[in-house]
C-alpha atoms as a PDB file:
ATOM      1  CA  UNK A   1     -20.205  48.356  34.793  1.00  0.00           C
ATOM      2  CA  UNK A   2     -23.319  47.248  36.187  1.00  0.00           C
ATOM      3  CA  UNK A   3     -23.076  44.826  39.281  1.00  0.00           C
ATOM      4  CA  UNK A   4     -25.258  42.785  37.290  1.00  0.00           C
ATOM      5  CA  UNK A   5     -23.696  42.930  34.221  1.00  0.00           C
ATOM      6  CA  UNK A   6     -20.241  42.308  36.083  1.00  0.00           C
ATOM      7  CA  UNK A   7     -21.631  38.966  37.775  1.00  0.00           C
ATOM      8  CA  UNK A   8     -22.707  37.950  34.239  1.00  0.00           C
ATOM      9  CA  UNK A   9     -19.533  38.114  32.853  1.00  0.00           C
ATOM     10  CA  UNK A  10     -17.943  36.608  36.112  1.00  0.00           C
ATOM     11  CA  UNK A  11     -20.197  33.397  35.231  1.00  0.00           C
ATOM     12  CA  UNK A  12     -19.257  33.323  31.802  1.00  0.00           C
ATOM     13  CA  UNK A  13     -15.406  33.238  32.624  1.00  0.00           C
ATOM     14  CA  UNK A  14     -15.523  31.109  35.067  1.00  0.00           C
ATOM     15  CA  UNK A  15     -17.519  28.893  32.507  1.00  0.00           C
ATOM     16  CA  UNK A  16     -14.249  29.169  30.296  1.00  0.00           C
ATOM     17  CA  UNK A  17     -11.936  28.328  33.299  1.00  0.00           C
ATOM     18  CA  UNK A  18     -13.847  25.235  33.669  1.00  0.00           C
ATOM     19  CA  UNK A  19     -12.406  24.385  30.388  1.00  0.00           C
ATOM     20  CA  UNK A  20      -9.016  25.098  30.841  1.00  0.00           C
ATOM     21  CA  UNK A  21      -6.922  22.085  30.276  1.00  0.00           C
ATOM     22  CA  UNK A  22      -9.719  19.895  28.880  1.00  0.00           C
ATOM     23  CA  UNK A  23      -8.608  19.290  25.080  1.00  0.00           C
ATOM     24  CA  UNK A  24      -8.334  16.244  23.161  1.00  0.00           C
ATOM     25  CA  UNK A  25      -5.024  14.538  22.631  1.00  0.00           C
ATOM     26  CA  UNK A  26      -2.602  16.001  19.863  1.00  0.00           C
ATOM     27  CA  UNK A  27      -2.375  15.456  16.178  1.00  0.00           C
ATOM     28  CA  UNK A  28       0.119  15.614  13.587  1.00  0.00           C
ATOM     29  CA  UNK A  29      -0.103  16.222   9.737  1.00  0.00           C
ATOM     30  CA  UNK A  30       2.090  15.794   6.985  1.00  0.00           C
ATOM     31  CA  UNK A  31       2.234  19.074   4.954  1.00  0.00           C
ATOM     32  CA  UNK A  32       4.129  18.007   2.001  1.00  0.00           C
ATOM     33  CA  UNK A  33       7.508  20.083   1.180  1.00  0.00           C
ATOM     34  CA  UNK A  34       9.490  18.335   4.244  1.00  0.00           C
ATOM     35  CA  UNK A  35       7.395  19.707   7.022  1.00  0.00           C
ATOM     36  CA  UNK A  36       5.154  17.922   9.725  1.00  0.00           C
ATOM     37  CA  UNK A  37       2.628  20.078  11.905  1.00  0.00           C
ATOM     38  CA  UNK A  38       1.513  19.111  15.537  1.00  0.00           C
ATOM     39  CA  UNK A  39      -1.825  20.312  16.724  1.00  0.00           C
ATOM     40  CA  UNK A  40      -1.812  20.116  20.805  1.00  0.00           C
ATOM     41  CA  UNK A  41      -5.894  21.269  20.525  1.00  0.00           C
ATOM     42  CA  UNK A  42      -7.625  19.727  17.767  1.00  0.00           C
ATOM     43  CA  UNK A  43     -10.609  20.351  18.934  1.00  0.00           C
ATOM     44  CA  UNK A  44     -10.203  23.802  18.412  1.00  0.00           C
ATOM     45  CA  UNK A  45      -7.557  24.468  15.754  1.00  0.00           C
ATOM     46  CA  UNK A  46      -7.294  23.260  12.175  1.00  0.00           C
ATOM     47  CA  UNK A  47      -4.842  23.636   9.860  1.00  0.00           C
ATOM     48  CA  UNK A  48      -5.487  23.374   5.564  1.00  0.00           C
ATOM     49  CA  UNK A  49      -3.039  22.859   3.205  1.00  0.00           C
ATOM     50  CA  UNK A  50      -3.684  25.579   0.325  1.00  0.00           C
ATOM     51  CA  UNK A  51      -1.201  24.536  -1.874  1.00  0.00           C
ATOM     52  CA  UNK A  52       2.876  22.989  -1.632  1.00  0.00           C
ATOM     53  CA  UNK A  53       5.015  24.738  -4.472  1.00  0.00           C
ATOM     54  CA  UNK A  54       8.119  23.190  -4.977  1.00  0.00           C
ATOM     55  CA  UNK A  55       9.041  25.144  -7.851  1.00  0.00           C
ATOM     56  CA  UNK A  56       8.303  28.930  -6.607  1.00  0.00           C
ATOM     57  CA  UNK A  57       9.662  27.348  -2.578  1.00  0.00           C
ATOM     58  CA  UNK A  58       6.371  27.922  -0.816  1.00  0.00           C
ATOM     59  CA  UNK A  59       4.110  26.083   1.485  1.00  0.00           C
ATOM     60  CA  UNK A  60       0.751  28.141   1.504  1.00  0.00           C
ATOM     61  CA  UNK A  61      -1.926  26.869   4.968  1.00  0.00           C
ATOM     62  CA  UNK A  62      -4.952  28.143   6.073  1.00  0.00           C
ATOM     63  CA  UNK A  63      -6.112  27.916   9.872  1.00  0.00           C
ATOM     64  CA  UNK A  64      -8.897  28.384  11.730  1.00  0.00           C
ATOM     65  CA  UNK A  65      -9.155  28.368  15.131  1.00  0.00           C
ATOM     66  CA  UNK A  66     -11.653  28.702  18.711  1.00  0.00           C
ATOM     67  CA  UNK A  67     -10.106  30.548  21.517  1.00  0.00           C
ATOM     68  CA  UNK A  68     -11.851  29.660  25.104  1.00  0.00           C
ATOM     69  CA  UNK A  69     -10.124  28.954  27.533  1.00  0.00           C
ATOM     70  CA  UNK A  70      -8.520  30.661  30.223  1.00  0.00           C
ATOM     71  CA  UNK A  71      -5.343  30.626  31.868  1.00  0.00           C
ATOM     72  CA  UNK A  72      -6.081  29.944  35.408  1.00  0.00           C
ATOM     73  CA  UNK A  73      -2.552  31.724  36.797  1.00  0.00           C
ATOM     74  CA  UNK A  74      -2.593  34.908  34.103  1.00  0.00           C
ATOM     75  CA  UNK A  75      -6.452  35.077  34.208  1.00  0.00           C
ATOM     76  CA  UNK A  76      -5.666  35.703  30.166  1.00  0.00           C
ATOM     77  CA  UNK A  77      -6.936  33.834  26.904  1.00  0.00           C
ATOM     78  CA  UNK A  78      -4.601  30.893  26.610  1.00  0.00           C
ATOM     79  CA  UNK A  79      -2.138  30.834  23.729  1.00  0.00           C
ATOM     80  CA  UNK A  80      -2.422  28.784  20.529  1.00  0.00           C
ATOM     81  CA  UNK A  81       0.368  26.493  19.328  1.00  0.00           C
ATOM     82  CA  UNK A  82       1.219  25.149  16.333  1.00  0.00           C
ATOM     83  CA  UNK A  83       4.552  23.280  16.091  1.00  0.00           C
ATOM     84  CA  UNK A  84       6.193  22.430  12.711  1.00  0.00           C
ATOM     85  CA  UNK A  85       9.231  19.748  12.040  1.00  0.00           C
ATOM     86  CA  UNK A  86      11.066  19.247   9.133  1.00  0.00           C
ATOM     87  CA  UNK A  87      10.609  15.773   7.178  1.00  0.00           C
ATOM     88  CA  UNK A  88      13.250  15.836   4.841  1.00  0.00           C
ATOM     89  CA  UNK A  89      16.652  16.671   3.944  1.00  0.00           C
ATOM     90  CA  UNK A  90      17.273  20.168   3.054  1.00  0.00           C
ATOM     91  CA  UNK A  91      17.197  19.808  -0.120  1.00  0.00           C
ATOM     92  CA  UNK A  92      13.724  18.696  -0.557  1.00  0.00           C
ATOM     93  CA  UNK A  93      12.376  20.705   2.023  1.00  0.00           C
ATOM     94  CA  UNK A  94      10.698  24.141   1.408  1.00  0.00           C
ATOM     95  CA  UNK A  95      11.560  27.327   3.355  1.00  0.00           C
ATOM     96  CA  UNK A  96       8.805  29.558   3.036  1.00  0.00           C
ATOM     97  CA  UNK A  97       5.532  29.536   4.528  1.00  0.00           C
ATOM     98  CA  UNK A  98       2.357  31.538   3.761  1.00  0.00           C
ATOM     99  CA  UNK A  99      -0.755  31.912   5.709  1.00  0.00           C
ATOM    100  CA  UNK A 100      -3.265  33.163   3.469  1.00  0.00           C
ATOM    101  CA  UNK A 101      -6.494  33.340   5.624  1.00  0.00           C
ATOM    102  CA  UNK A 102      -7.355  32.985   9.358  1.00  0.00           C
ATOM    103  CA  UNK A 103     -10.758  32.406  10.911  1.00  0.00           C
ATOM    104  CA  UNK A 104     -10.507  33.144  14.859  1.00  0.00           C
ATOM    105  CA  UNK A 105     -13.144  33.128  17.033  1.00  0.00           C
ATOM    106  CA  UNK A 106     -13.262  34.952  20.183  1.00  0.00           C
ATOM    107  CA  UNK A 107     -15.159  33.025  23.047  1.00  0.00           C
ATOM    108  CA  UNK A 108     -13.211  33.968  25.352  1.00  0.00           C
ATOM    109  CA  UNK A 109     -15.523  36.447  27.922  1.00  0.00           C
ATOM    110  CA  UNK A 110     -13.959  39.207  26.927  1.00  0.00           C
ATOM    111  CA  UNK A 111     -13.217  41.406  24.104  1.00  0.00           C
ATOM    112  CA  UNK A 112      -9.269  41.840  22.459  1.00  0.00           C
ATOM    113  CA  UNK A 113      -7.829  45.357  21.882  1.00  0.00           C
ATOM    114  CA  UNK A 114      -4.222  42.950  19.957  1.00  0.00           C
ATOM    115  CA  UNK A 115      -3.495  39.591  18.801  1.00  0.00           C
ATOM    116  CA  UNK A 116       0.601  38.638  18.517  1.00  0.00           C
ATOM    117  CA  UNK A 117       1.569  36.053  16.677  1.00  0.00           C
ATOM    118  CA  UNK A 118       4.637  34.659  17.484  1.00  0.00           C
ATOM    119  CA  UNK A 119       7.497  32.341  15.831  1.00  0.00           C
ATOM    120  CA  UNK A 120       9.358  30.448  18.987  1.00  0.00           C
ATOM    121  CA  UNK A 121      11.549  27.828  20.241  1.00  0.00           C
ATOM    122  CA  UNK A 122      13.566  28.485  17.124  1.00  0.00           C
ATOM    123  CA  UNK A 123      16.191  30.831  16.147  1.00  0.00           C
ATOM    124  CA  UNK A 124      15.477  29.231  12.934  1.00  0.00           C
ATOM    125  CA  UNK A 125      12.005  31.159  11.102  1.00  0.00           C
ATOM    126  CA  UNK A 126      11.401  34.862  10.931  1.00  0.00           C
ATOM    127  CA  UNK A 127       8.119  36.875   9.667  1.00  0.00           C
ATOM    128  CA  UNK A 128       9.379  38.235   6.570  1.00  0.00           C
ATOM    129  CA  UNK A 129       7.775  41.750   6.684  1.00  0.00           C
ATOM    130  CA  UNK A 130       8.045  43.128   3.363  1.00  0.00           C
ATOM    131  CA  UNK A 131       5.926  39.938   1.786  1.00  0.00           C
ATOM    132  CA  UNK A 132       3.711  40.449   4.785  1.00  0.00           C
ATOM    133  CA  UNK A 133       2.901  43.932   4.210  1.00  0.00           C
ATOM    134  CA  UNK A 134      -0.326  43.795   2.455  1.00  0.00           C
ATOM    135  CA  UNK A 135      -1.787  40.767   4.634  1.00  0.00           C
ATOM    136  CA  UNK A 136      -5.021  41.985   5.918  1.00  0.00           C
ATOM    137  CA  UNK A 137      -5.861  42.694   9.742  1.00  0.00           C
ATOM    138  CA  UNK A 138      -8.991  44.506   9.512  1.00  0.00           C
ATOM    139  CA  UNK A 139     -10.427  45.722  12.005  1.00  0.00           C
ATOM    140  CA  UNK A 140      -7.137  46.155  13.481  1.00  0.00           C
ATOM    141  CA  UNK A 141      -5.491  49.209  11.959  1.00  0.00           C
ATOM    142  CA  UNK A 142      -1.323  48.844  13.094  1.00  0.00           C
ATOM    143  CA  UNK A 143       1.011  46.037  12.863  1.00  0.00           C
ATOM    144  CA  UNK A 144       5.002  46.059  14.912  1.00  0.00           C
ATOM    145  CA  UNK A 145       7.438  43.525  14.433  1.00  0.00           C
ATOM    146  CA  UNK A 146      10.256  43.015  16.933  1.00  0.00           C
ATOM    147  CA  UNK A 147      13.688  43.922  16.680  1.00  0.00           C
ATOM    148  CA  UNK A 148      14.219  39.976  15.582  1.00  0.00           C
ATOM    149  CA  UNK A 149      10.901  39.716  13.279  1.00  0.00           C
ATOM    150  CA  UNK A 150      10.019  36.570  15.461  1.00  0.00           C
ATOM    151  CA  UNK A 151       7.147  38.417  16.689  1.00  0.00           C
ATOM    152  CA  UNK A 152       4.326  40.839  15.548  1.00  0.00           C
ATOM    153  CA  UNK A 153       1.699  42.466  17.459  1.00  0.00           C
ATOM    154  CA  UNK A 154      -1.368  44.083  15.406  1.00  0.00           C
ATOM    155  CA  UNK A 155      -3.473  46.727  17.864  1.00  0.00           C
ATOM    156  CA  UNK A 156      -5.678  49.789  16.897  1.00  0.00           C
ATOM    157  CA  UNK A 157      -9.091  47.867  16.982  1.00  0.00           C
ATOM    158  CA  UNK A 158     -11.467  45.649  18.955  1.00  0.00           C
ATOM    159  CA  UNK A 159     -12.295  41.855  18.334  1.00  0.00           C
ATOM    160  CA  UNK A 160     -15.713  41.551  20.966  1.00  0.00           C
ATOM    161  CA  UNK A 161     -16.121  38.530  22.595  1.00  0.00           C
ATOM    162  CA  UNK A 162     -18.487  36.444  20.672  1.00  0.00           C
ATOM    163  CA  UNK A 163     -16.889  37.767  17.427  1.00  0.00           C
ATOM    164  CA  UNK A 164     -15.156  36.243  14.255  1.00  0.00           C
ATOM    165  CA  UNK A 165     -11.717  38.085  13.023  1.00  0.00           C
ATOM    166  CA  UNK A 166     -10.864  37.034   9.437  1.00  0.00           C
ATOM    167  CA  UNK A 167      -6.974  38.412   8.883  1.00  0.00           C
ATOM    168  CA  UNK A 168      -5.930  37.743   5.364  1.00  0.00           C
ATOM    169  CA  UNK A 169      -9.051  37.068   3.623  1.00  0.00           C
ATOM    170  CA  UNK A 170     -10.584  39.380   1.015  1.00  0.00           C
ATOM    171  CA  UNK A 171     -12.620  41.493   3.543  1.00  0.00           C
ATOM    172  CA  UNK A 172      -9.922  42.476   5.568  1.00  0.00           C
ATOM    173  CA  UNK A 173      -7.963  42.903   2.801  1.00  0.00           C
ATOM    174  CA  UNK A 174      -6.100  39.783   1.646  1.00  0.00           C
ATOM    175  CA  UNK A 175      -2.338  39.403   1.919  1.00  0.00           C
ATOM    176  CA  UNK A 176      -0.417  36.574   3.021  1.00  0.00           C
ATOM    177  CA  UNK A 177       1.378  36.586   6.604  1.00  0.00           C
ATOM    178  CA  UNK A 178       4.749  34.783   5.504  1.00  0.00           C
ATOM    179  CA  UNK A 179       7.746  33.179   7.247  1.00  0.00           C
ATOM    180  CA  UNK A 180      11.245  31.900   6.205  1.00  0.00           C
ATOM    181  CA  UNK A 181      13.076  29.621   7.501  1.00  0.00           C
ATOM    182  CA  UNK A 182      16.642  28.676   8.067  1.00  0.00           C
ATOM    183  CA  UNK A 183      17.686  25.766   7.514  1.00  0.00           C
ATOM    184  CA  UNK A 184      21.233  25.871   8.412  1.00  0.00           C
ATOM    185  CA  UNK A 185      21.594  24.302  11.833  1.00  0.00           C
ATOM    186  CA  UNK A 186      22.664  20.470  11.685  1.00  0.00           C
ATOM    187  CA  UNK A 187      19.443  18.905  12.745  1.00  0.00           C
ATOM    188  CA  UNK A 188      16.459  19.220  11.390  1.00  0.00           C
ATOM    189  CA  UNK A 189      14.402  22.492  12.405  1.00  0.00           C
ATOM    190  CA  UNK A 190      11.456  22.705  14.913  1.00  0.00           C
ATOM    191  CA  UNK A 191       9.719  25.878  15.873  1.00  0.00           C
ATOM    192  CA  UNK A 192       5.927  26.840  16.648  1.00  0.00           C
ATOM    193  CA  UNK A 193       3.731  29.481  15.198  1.00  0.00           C
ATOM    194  CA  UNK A 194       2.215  30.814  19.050  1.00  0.00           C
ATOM    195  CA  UNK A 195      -0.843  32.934  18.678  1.00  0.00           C
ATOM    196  CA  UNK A 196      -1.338  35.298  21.757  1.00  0.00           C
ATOM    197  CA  UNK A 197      -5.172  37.115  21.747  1.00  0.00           C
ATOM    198  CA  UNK A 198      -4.690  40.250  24.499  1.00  0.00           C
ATOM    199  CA  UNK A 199      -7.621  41.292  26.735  1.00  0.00           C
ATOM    200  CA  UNK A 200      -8.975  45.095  26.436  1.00  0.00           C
ATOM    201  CA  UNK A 201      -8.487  46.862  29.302  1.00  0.00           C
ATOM    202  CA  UNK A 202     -10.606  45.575  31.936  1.00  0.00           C
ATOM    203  CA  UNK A 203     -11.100  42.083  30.735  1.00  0.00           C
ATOM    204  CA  UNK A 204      -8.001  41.315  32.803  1.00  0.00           C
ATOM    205  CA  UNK A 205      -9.304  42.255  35.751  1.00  0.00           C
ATOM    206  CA  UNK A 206     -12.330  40.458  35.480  1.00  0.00           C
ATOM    207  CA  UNK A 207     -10.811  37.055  34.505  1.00  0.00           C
ATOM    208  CA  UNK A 208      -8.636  37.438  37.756  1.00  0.00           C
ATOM    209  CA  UNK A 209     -11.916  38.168  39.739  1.00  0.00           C
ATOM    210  CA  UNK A 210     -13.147  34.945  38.067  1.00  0.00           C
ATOM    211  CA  UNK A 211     -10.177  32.641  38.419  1.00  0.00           C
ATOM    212  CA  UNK A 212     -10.070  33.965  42.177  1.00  0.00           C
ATOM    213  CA  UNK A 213     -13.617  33.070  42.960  1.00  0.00           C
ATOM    214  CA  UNK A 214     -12.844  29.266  40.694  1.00  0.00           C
ATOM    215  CA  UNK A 215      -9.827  29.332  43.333  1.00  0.00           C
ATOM    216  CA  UNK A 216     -12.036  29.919  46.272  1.00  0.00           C
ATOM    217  CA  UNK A 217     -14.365  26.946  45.083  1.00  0.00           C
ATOM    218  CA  UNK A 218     -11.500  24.869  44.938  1.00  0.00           C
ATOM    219  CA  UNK A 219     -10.357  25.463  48.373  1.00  0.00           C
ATOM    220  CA  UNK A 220     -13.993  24.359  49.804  1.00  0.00           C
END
């Protein structure tokens, strides 16, 4: 890379770590079907309710969300979260979840060679891979699950910084990304939905470069 081209994108991150930690307050919102969600970043994350189906035991969202800031100890994109708390007794509380379209933007400095998506602070919710199988991750080519399904990683493609990714809608191929949940333990269940976007080779180096230099400011 260019020494030019390098101190361009050094600029640009450390634009992003500028950022880091600046977001407004959090927000909650009542989904219907016994479930409450908590936004930490509403500035950058929104959450739609598609549709709450009692009858067929699904709660269908939509999200969209900005990614741009940088974590100033990994020097990588920091993680989403979305936490979700049940509202009502078991009975009267739905236990499957549906994500039917995504709309991520990458303004992070760098460009993202996989995007995980995991289910934590819960032994509670699990992807549920065979209703999952047809949700759309174009241009991302494979998807893994871990031994637990509480995690999946999709990799065999490039989301440039600057660039939209659209997983689940028509053009990548539609599909729902769906979760069950549990709802056996004897208070009501939390977990989060934590989205993870990883840097292409390279990008990690230069966001440490640029969170060193943000560092060495500091220290002045």
């Amino acid at each position: 890379m260019h020494a030019s081209r390098t101190l361009s994108v050094v600029l640009s991150l450390l634009g992003a770590l500028s950022l880091a930690g600046v977001s407004s307050a959090q927000t909650s919102m009542d989904l219907g079907g016994g479930w409450r969600a908590t936004i930490f970043d509403p500035d950058h994350v929104s959450l739609t309710v598609v549709s709450v189906d009692v009858a067929n035991n699904l709660l269908t969202l939509r999200k969209e969300a900005t990614f741009l800031e940088i974590d100033p100890f990994t020097g990588r994109p920091q993680p989403i979260n979305i936490s979700f708390t049940q509202t009502a007794p078991d009975g009267a509380t739905i236990t499957r979840f549906a994500i039917d379209e995504e709309l991520l933007t990458n303004q992070t400095g760098v460009a993202w060679d996989q995007f995980d998506q995991v289910l934590v602070d819960s032994n509670q919710a699990v992807f549920n891979q065979s209703l999952s199988a047809g949700f759309g991750i174009t241009p991302f080519t494979s998807r893994s699950y871990n031994g637990a399904s509480t995690a999946v990683s999709f990799t065999g493609g490039i989301i440039p910084d600057g660039g939209n990714w659209n997983p689940g809608s028509a053009g990548a191929g539609g599909g729902e990304l769906v979760w069950d949940v549990n709802l056996s333990s004897p208070n009501p269940v939390t977990f989060s939905l934590k989205e993870i976007p990883v840097p292409a080779p390279g990008g990690v180096a230069l966001m440490g470069l640029a969170a060193a230099v943000a560092a060495g400011r500091r220290r002045r």
